[in-house]
C-alpha atoms as a PDB file:
ATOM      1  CA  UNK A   1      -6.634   0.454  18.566  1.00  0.00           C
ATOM      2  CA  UNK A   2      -3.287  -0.522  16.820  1.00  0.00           C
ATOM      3  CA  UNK A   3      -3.713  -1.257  13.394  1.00  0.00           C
ATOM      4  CA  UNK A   4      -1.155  -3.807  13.052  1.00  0.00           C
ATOM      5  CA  UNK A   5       1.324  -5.533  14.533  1.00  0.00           C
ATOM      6  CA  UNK A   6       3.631  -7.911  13.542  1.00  0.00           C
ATOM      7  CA  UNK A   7       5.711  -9.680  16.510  1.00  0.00           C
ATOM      8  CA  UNK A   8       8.906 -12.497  15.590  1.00  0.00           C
ATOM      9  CA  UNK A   9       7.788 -12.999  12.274  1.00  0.00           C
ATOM     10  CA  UNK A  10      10.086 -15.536  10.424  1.00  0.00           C
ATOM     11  CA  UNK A  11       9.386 -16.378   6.754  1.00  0.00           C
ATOM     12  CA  UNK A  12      11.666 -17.948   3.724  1.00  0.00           C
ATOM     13  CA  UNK A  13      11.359 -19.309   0.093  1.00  0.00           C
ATOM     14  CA  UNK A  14      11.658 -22.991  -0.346  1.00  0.00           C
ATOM     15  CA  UNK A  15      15.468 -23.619  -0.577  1.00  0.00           C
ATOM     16  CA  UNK A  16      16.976 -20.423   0.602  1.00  0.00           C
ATOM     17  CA  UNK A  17      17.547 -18.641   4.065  1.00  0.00           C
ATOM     18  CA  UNK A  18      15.261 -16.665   5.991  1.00  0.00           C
ATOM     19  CA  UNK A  19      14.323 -13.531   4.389  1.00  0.00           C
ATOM     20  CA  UNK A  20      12.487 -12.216   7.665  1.00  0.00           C
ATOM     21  CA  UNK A  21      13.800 -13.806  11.267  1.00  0.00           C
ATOM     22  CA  UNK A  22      12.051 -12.207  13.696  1.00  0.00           C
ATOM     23  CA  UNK A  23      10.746  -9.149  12.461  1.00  0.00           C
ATOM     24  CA  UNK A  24       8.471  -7.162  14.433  1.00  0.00           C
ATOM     25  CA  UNK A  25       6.666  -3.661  13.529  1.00  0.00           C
ATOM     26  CA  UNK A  26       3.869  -1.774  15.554  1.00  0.00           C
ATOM     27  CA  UNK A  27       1.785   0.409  13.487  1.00  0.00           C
ATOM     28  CA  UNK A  28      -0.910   2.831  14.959  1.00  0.00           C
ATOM     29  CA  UNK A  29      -3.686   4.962  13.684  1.00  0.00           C
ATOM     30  CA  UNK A  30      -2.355   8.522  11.854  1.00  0.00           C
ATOM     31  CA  UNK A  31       1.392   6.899  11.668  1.00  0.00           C
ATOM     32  CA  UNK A  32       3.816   7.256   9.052  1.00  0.00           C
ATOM     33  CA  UNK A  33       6.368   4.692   9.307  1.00  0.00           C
ATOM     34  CA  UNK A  34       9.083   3.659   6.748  1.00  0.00           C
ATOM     35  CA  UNK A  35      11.191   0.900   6.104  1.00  0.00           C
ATOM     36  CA  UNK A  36      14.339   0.744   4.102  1.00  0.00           C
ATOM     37  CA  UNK A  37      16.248  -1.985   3.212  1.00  0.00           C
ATOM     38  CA  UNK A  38      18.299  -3.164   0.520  1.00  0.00           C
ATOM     39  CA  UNK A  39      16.735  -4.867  -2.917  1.00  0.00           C
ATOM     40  CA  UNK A  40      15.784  -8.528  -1.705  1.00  0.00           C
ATOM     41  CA  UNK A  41      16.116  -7.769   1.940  1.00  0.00           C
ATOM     42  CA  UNK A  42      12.290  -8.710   2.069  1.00  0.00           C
ATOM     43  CA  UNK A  43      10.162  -5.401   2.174  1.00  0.00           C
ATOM     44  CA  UNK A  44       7.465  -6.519  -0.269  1.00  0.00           C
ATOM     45  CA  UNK A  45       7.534 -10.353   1.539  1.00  0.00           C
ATOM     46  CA  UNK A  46       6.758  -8.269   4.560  1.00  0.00           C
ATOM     47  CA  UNK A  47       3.847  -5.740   2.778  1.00  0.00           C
ATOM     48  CA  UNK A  48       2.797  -9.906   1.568  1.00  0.00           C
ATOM     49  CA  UNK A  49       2.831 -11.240   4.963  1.00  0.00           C
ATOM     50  CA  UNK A  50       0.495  -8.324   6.463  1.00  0.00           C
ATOM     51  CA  UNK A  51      -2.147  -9.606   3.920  1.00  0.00           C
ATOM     52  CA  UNK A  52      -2.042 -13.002   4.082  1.00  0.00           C
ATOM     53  CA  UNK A  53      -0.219 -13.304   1.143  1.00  0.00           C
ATOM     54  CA  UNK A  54       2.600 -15.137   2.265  1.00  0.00           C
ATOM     55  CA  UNK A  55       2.117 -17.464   5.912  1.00  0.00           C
ATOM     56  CA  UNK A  56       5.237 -16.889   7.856  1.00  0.00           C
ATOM     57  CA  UNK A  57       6.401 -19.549   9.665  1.00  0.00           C
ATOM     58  CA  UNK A  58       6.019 -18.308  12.911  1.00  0.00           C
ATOM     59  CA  UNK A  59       5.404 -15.397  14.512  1.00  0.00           C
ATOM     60  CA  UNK A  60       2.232 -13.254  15.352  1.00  0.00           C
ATOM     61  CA  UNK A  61       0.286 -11.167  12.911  1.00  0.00           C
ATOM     62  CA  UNK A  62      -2.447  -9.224  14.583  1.00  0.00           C
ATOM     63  CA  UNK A  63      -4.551  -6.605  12.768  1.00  0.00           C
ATOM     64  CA  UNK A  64      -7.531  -4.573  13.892  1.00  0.00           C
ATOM     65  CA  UNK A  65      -6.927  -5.976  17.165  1.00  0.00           C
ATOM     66  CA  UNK A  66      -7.361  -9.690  15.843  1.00  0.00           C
ATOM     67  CA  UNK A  67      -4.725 -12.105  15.381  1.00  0.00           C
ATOM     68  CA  UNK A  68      -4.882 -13.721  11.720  1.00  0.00           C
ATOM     69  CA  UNK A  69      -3.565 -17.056  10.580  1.00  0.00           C
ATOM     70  CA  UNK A  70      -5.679 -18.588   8.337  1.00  0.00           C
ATOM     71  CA  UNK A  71      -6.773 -16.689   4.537  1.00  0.00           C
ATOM     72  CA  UNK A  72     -10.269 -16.162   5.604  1.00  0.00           C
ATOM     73  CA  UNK A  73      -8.659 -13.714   8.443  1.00  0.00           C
ATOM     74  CA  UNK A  74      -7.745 -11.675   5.877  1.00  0.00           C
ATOM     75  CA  UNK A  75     -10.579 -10.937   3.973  1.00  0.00           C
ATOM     76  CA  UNK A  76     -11.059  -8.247   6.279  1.00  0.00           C
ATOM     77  CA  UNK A  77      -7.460  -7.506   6.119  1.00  0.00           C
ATOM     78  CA  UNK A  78      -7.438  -6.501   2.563  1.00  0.00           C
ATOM     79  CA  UNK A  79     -10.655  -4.592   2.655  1.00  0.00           C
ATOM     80  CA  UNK A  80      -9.375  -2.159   5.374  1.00  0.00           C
ATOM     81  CA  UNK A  81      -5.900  -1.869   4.686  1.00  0.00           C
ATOM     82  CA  UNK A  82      -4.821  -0.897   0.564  1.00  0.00           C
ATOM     83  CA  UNK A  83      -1.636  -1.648  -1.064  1.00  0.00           C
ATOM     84  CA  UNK A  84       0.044   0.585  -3.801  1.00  0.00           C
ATOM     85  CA  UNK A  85       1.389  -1.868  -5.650  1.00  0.00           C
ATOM     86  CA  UNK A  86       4.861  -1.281  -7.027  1.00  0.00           C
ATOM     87  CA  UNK A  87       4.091  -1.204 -10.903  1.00  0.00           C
ATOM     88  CA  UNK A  88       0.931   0.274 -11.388  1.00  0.00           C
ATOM     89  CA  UNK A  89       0.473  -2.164 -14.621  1.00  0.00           C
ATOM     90  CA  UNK A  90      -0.376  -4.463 -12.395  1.00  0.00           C
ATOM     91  CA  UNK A  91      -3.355  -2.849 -10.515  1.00  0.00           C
ATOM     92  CA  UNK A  92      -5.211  -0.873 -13.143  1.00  0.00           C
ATOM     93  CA  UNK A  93      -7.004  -3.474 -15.739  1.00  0.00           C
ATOM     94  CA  UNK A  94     -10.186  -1.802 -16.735  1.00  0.00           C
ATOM     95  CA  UNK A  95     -10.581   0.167 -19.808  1.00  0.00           C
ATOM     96  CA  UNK A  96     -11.142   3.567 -18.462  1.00  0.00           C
ATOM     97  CA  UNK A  97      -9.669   5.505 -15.282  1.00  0.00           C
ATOM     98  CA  UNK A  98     -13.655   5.490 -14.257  1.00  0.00           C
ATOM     99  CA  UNK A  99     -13.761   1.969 -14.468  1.00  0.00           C
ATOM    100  CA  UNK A 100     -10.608   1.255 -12.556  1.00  0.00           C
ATOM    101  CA  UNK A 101     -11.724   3.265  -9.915  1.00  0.00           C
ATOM    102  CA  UNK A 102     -15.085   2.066  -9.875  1.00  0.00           C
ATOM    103  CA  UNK A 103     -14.201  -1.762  -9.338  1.00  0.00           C
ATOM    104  CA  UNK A 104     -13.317  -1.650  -5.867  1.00  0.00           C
ATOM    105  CA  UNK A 105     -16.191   0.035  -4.646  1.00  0.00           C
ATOM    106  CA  UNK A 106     -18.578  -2.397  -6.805  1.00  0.00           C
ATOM    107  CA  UNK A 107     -16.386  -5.320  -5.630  1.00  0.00           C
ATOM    108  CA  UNK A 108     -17.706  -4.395  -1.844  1.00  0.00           C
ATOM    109  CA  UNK A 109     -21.446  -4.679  -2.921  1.00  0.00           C
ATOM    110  CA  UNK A 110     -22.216  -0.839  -4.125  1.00  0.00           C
ATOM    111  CA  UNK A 111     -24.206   0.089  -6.599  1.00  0.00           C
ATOM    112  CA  UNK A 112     -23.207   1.544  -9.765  1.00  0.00           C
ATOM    113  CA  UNK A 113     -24.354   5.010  -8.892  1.00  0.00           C
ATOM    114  CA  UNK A 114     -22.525   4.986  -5.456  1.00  0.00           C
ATOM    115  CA  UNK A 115     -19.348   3.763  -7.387  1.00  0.00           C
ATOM    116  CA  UNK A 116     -19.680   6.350  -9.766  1.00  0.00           C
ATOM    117  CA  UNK A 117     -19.838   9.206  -7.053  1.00  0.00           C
ATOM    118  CA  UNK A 118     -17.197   7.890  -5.495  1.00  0.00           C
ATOM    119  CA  UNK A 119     -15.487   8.065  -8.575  1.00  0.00           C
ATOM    120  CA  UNK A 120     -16.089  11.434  -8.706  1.00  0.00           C
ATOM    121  CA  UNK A 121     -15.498  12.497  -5.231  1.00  0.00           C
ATOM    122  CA  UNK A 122     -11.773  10.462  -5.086  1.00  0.00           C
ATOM    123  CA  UNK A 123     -10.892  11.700  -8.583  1.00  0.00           C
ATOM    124  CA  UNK A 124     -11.601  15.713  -7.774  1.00  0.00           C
ATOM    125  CA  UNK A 125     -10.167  14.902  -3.966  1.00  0.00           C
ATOM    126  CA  UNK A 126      -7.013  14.110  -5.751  1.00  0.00           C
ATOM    127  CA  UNK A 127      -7.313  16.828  -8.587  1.00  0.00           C
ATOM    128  CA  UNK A 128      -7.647  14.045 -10.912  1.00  0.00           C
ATOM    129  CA  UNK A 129     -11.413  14.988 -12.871  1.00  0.00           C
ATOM    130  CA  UNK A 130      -9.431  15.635 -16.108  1.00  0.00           C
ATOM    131  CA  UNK A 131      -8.283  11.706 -16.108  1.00  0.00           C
ATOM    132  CA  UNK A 132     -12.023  10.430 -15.343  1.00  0.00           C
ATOM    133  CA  UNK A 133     -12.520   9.372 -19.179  1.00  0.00           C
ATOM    134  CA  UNK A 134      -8.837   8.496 -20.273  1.00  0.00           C
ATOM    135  CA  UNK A 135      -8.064   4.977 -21.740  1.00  0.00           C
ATOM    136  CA  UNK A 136      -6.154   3.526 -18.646  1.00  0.00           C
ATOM    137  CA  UNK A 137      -3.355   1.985 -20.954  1.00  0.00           C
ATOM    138  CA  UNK A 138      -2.846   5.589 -22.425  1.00  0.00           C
ATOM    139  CA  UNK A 139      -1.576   7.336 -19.519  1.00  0.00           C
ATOM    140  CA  UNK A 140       1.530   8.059 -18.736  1.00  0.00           C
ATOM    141  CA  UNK A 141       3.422   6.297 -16.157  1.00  0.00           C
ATOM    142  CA  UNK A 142       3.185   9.479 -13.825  1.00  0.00           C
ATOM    143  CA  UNK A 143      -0.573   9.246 -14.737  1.00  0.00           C
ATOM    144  CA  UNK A 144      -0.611   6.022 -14.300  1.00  0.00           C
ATOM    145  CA  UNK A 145       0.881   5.839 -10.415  1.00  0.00           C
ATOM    146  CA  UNK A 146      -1.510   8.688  -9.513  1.00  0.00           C
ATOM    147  CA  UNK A 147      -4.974   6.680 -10.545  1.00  0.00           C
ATOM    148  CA  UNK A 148      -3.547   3.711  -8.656  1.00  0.00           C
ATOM    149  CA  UNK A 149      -3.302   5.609  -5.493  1.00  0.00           C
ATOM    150  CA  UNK A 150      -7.264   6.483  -6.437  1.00  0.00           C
ATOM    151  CA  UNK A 151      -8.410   3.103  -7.012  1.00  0.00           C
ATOM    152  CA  UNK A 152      -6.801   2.311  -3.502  1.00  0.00           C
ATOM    153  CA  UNK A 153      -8.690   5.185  -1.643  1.00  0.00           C
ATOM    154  CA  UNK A 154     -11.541   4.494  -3.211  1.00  0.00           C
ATOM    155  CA  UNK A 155     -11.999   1.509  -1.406  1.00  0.00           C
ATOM    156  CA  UNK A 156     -11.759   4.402   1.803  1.00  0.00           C
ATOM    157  CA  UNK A 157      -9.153   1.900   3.447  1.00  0.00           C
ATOM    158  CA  UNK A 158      -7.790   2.921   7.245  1.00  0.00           C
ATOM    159  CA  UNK A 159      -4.341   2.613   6.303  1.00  0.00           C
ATOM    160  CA  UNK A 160      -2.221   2.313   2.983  1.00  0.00           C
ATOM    161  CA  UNK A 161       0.972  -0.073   2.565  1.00  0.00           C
ATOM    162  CA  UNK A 162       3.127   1.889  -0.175  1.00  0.00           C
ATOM    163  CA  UNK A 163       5.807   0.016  -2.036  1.00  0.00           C
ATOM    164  CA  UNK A 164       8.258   2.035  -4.053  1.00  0.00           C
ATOM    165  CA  UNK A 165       5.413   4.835  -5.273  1.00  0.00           C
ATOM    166  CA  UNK A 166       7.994   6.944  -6.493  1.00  0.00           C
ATOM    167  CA  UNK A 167       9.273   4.464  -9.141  1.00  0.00           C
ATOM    168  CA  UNK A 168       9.397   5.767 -12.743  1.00  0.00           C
ATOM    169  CA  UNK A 169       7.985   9.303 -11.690  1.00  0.00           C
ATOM    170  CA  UNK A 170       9.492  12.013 -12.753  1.00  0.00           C
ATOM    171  CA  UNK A 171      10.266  14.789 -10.444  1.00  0.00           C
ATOM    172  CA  UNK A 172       6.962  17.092 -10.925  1.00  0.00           C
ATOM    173  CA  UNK A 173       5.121  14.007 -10.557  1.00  0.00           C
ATOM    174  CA  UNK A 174       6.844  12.825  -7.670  1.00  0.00           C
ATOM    175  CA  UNK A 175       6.332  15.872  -6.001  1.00  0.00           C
ATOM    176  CA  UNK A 176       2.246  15.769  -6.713  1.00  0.00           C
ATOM    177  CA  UNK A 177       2.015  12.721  -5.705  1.00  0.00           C
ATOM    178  CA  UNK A 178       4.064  13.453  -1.930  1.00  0.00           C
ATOM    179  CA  UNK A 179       1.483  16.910  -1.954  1.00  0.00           C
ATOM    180  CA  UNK A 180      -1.519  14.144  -2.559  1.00  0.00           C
ATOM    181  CA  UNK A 181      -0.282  11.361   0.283  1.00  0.00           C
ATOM    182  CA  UNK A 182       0.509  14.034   2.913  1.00  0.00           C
ATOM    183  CA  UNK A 183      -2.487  15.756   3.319  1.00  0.00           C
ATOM    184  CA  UNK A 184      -4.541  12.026   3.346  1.00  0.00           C
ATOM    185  CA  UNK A 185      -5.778  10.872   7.271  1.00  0.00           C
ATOM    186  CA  UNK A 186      -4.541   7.262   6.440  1.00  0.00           C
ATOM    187  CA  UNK A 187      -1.848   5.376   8.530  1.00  0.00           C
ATOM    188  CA  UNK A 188       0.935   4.937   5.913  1.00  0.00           C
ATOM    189  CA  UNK A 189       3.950   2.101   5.969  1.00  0.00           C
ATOM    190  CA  UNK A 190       6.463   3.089   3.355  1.00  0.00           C
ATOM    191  CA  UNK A 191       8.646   1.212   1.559  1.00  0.00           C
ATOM    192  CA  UNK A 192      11.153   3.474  -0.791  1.00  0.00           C
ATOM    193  CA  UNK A 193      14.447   4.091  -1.941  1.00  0.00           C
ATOM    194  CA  UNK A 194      14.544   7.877  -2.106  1.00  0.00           C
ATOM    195  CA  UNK A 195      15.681   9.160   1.283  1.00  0.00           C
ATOM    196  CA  UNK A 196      14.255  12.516   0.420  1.00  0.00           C
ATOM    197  CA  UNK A 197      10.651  11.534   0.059  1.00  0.00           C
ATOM    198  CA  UNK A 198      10.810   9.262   3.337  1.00  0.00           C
ATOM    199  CA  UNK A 199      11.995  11.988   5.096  1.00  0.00           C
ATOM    200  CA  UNK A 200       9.111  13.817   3.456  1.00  0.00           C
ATOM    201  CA  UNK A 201       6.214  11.707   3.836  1.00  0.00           C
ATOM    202  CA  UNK A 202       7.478   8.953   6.373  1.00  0.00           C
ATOM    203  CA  UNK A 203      10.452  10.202   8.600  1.00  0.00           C
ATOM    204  CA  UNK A 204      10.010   7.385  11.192  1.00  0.00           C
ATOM    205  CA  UNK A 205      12.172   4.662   9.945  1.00  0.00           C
ATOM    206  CA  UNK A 206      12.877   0.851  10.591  1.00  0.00           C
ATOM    207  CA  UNK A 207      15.643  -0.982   8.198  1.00  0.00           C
ATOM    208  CA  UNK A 208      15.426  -4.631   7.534  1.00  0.00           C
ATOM    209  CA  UNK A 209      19.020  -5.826   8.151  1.00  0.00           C
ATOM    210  CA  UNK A 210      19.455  -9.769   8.333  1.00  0.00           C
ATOM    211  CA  UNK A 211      15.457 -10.506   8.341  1.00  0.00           C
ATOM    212  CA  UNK A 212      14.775  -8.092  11.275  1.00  0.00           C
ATOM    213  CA  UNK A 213      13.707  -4.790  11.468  1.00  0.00           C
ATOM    214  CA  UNK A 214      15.798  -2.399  13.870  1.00  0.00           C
ATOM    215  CA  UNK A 215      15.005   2.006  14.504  1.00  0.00           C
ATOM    216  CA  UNK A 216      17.093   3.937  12.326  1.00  0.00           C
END
């Protein structure tokens, strides 16, 4: 079953022109798919759109096999599909790493000792056991982008909507973090500025020129 797919979506801001006209995107189970754009050209509307974040006005979003219009749609949405969020500052607000991690997985009705295994199990997946006690706010921003990824896959989504992971990472963290995300089973849409690490991870590629999305 395709995961998602997005056919003639248009969407714009109150005011200003259309930031997507018509953009359409397929993406299927195991996929790595990319899109580049320019700053503004409406990547993270589009990563907004997919999870009901944003209604476009027109156009077809259909997930799972389902087409979704209306927020309670997407409750589903969210669960099976995780977004990396561009600054991890604004996904990890719990104390501790643990705690971070834990919320999803307590969010979605388990109990504290299946959160905390799956605590365990994401953070020595990911190499990460050393972090397990750290004071979130304490980490460095390398640190920081690799627990996000964990809270994410804790929640054991299908596929993962990356914006801009690389941001702020230094180059040996850049570099763990492209070891971590190719070895995972997810479906993965991309959206990044470094050329080297979509080739890497993501070498399929759609730009969004003028609202639309056209093969690279």
């Amino acid at each position: 079953m395709t995961i998602l797919e997005l056919e003639d979506i248009c969407f714009s801001y109150p005011g200003q022109a259309p930031v997507l006209d018509g953009a359409s995107l397929q993406l299927e189970p195991g996929q790595r798919l990319s899109i580049a754009g320019p700053n503004g050209s409406g990547k993270s509307t589009l990563f907004r759109v997919v999870l009901g974040l944003q209604a476009p006005s027109s156009g077809r979003v259909n997930i799972f096999g389902k087409d979704r219009c209306v927020e309670a749609d997407f409750h589903e949405v969210r669960r099976r599909i995780g977004l990396v969020f561009q600054d991890p500052d604004d996904q990890l607000f719990c104390p501790t790493v643990a705690e971070d991690i834990a919320f999803g997985p307590l969010n979605l009705g388990r109990s504290t000792a299946e959160a905390l295994a799956i605590v365990d199990k994401v953070l020595s997946d990911l190499d990460l056991m050393h972090l397990r006690d750290r004071i979130t706010h304490k980490l460095s921003g390398g640190e920081k982008r690799l627990v996000t990824l964990a809270t994410v896959l804790a929640m054991e989504p299908e596929a993962l909507l990356l914006d801009e992971p690389t941001n702020a990472l230094d180059a040996k963290n850049e570099a763990r973090l492209l070891e971590i995300l190719q070895g995972l089973p997810q479906a993965i849409l991309l959206v990044s500025h470094a050329p080297a690490f979509r080739r890497s991870l993501a070498p399929e590629t759609l730009e969004l020129r003028r609202g639309q999305l056209v093969t690279v």
